[in-house]
N, C-alpha and C. Protein backbone atom coordinates (compact mmCIF):
# COMPACT_ATOMS: atom_id res chain seq x y z
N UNK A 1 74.04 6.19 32.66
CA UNK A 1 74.62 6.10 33.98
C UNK A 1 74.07 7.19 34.90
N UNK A 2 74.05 8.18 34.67
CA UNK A 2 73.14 9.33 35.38
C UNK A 2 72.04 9.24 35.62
N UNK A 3 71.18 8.50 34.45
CA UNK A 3 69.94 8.30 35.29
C UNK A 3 69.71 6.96 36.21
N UNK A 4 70.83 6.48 36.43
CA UNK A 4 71.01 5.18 37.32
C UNK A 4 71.30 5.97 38.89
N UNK A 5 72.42 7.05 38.69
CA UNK A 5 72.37 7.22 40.19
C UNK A 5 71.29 8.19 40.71
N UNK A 6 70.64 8.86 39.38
CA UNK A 6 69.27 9.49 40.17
C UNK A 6 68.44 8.78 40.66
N UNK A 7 68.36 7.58 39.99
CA UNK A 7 67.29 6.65 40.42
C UNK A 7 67.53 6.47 42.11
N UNK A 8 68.86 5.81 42.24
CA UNK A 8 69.21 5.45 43.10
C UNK A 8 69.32 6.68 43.89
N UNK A 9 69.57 7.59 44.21
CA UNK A 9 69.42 8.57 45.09
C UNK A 9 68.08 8.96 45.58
N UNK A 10 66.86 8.86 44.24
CA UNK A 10 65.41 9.22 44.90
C UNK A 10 65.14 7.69 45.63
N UNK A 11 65.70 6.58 45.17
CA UNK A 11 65.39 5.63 46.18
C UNK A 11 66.18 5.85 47.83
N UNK A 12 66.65 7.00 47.69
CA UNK A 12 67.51 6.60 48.99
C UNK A 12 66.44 7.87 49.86
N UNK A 13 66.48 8.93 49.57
CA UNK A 13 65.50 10.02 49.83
C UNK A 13 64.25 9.54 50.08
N UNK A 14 63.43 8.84 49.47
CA UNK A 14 62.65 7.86 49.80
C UNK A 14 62.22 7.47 50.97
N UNK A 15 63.34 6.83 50.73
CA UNK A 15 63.56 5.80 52.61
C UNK A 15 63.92 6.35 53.27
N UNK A 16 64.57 7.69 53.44
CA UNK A 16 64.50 7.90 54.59
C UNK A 16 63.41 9.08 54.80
N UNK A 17 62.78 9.40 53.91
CA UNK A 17 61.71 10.42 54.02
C UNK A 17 60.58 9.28 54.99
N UNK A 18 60.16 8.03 54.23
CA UNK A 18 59.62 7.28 54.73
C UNK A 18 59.85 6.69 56.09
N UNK A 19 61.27 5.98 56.24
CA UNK A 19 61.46 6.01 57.41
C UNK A 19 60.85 6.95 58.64
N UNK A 20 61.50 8.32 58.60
CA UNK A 20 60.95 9.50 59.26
C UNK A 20 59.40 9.80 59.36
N UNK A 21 58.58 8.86 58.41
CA UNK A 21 56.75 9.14 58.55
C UNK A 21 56.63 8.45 59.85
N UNK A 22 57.42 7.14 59.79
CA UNK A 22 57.04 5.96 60.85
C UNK A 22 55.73 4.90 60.23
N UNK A 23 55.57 4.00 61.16
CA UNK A 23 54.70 3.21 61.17
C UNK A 23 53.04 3.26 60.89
N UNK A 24 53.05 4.91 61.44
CA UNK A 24 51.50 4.89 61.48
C UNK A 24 50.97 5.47 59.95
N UNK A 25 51.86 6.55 59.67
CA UNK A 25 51.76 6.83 58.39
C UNK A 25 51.83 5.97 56.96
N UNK A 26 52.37 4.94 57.85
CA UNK A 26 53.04 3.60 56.38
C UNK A 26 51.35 2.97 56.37
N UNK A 27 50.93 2.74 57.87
CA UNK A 27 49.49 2.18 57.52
C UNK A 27 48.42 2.57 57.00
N UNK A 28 48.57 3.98 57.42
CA UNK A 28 47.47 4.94 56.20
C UNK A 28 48.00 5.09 55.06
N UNK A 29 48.91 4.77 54.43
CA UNK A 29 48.84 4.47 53.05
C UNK A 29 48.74 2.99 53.10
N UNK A 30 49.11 2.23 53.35
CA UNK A 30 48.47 0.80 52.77
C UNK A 30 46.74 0.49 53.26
N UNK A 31 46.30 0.90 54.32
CA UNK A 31 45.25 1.02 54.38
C UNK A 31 44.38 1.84 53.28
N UNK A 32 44.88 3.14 52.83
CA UNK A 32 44.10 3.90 51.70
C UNK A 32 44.46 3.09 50.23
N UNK A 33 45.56 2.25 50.12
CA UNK A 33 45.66 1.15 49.12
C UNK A 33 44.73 0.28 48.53
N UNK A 34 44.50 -0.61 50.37
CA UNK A 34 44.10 -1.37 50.33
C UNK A 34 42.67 -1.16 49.67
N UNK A 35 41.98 -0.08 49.77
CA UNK A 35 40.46 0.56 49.81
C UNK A 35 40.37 0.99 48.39
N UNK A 36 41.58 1.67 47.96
CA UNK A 36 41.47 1.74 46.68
C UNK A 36 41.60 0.44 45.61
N UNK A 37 42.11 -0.83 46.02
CA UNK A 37 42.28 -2.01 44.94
C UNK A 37 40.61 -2.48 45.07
N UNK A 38 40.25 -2.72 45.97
CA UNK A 38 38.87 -3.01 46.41
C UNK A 38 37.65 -2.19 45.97
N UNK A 39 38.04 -0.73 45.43
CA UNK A 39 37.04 -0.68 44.67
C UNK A 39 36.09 -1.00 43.61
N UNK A 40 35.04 -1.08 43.30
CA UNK A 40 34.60 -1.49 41.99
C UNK A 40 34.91 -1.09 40.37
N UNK A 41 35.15 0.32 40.68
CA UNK A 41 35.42 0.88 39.68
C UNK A 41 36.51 0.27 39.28
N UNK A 42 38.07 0.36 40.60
CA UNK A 42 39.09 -0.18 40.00
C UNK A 42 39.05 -1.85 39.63
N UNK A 43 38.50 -2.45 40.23
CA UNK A 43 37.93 -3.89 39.85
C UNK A 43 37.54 -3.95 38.25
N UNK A 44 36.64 -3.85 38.12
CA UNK A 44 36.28 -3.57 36.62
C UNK A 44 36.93 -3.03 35.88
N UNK A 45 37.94 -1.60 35.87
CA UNK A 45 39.11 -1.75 34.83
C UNK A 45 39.94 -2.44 34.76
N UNK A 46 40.52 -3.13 35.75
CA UNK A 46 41.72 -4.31 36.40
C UNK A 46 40.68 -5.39 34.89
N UNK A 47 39.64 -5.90 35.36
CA UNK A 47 38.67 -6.72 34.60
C UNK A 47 39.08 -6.72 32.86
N UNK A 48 38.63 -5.18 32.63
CA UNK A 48 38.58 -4.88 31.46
C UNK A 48 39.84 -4.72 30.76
N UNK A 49 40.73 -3.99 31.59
CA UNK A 49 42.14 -4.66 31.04
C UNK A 49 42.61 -5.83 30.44
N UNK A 50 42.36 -6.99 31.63
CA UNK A 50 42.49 -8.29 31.40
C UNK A 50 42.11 -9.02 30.13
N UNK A 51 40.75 -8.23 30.12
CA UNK A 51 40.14 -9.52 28.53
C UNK A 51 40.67 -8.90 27.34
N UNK A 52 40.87 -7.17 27.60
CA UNK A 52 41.09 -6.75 26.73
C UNK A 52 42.38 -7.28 25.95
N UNK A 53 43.52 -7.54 26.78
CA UNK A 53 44.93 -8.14 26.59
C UNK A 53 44.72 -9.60 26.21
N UNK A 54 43.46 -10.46 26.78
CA UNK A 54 43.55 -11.73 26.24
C UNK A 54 42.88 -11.89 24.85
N UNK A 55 42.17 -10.39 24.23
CA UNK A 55 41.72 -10.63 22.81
C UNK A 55 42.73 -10.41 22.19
N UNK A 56 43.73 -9.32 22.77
CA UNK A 56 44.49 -9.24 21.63
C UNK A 56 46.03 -10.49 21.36
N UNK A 57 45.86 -10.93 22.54
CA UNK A 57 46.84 -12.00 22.66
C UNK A 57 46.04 -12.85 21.42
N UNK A 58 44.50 -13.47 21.38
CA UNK A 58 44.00 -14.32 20.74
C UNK A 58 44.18 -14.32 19.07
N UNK A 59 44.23 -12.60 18.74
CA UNK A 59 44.12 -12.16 17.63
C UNK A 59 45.43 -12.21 16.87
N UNK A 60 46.35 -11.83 17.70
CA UNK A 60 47.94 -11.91 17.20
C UNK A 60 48.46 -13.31 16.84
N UNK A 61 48.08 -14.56 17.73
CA UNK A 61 47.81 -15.72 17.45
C UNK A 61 47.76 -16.44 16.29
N UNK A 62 46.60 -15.93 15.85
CA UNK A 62 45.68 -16.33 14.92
C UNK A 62 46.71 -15.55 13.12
N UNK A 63 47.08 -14.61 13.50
CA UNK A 63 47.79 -13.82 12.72
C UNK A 63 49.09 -14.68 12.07
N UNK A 64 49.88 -14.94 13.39
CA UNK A 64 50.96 -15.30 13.37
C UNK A 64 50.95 -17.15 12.93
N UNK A 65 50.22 -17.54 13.34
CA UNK A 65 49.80 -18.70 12.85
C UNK A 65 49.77 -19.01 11.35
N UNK A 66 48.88 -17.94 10.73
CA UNK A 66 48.76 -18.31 9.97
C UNK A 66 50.28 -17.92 9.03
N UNK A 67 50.79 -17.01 9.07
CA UNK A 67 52.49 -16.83 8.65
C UNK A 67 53.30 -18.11 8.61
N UNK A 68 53.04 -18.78 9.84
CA UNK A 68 54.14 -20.06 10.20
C UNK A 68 54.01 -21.07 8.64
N UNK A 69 54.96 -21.92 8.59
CA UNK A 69 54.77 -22.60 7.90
C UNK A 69 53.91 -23.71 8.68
N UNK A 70 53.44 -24.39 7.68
CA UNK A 70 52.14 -25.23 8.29
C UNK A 70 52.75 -26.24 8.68
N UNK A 71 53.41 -26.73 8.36
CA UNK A 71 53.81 -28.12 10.23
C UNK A 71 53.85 -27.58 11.70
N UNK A 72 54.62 -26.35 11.54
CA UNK A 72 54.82 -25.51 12.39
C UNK A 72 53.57 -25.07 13.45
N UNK A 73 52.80 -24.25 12.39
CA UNK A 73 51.03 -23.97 12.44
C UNK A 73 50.47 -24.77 13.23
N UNK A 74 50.51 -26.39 12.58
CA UNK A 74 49.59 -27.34 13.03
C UNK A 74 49.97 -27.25 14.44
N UNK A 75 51.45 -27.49 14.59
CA UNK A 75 51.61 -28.14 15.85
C UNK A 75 51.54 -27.08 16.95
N UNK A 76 50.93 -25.64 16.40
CA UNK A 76 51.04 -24.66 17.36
C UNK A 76 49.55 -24.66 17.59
N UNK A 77 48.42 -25.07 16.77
CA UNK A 77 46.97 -25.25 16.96
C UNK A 77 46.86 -26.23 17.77
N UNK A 78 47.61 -27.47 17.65
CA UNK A 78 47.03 -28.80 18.44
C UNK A 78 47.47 -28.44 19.87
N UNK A 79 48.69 -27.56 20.28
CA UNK A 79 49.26 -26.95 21.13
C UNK A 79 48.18 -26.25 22.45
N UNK A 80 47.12 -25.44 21.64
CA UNK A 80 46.28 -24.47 22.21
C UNK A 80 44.99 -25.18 22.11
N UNK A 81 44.70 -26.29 21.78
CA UNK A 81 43.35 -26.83 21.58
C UNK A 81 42.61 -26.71 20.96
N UNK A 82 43.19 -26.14 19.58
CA UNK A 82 42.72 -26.30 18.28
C UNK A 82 41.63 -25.37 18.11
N UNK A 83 42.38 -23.92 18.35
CA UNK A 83 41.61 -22.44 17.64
C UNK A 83 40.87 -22.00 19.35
N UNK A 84 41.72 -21.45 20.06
CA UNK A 84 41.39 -21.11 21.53
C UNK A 84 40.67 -19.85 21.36
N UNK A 85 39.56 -19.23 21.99
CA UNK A 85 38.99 -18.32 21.57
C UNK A 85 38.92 -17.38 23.17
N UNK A 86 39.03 -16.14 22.42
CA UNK A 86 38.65 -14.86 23.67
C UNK A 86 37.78 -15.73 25.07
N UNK A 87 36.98 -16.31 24.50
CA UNK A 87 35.75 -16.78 25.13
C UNK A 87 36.20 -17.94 26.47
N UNK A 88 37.32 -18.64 26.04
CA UNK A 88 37.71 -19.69 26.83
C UNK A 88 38.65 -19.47 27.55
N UNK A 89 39.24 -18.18 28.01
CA UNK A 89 39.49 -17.93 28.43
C UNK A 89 39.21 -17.81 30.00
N UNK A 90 37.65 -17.54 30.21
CA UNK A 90 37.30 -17.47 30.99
C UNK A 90 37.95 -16.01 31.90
N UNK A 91 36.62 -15.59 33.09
CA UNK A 91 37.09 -14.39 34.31
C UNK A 91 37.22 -14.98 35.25
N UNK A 92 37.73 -13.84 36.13
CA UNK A 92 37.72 -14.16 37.92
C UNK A 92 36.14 -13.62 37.90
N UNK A 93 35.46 -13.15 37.55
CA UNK A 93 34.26 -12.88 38.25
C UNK A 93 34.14 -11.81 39.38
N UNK A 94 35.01 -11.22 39.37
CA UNK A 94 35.48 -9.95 40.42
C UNK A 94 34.62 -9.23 40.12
């Protein structure tokens, strides 16, 4: 419970700290946002994140699959198109 109304108190401090920047200050940070999502660097870890989470999604899969009992199994392979791989996943190409 205490750390509920701290929360809620730095959300309130917050807003009105923010409030008090105004408008122009709100745009130089979403403008310096915006510049930072758009980088490459951050692009490519955003990237590398991504596949990285869809191998391990693929791998746990494959794990757990094989545990199930096999009616189960089957109907969780025919489910995914029968052994879905890292690969088919496919990128955005970002």
């Amino acid at each position: 419970m205490v750390h509920r109304i701290t929360f809620a108190a730095g959300m309130a401090v917050g807003y009105v700290l923010g409030a008090r920047a105004g408008r122009e200050r709100y745009e130089q940070i979403r403008k310096g946002a915006r510049e930072l999502a758009q980088s490459p660097a951050v692009r490519n870890a955003a990237e590398a994140a991504g596949l990285g989470g869809r191998e391990a999604v693929v791998r746990v899969a494959a794990v757990v699959t094989e545990r199930l009992p096999e009616p189960l199994a089957a109907r969780l392979r025919r489910g995914r198109g029968d052994g879905a791989s890292a690969d088919e996943w496919g990128t955005s190409n970002t």
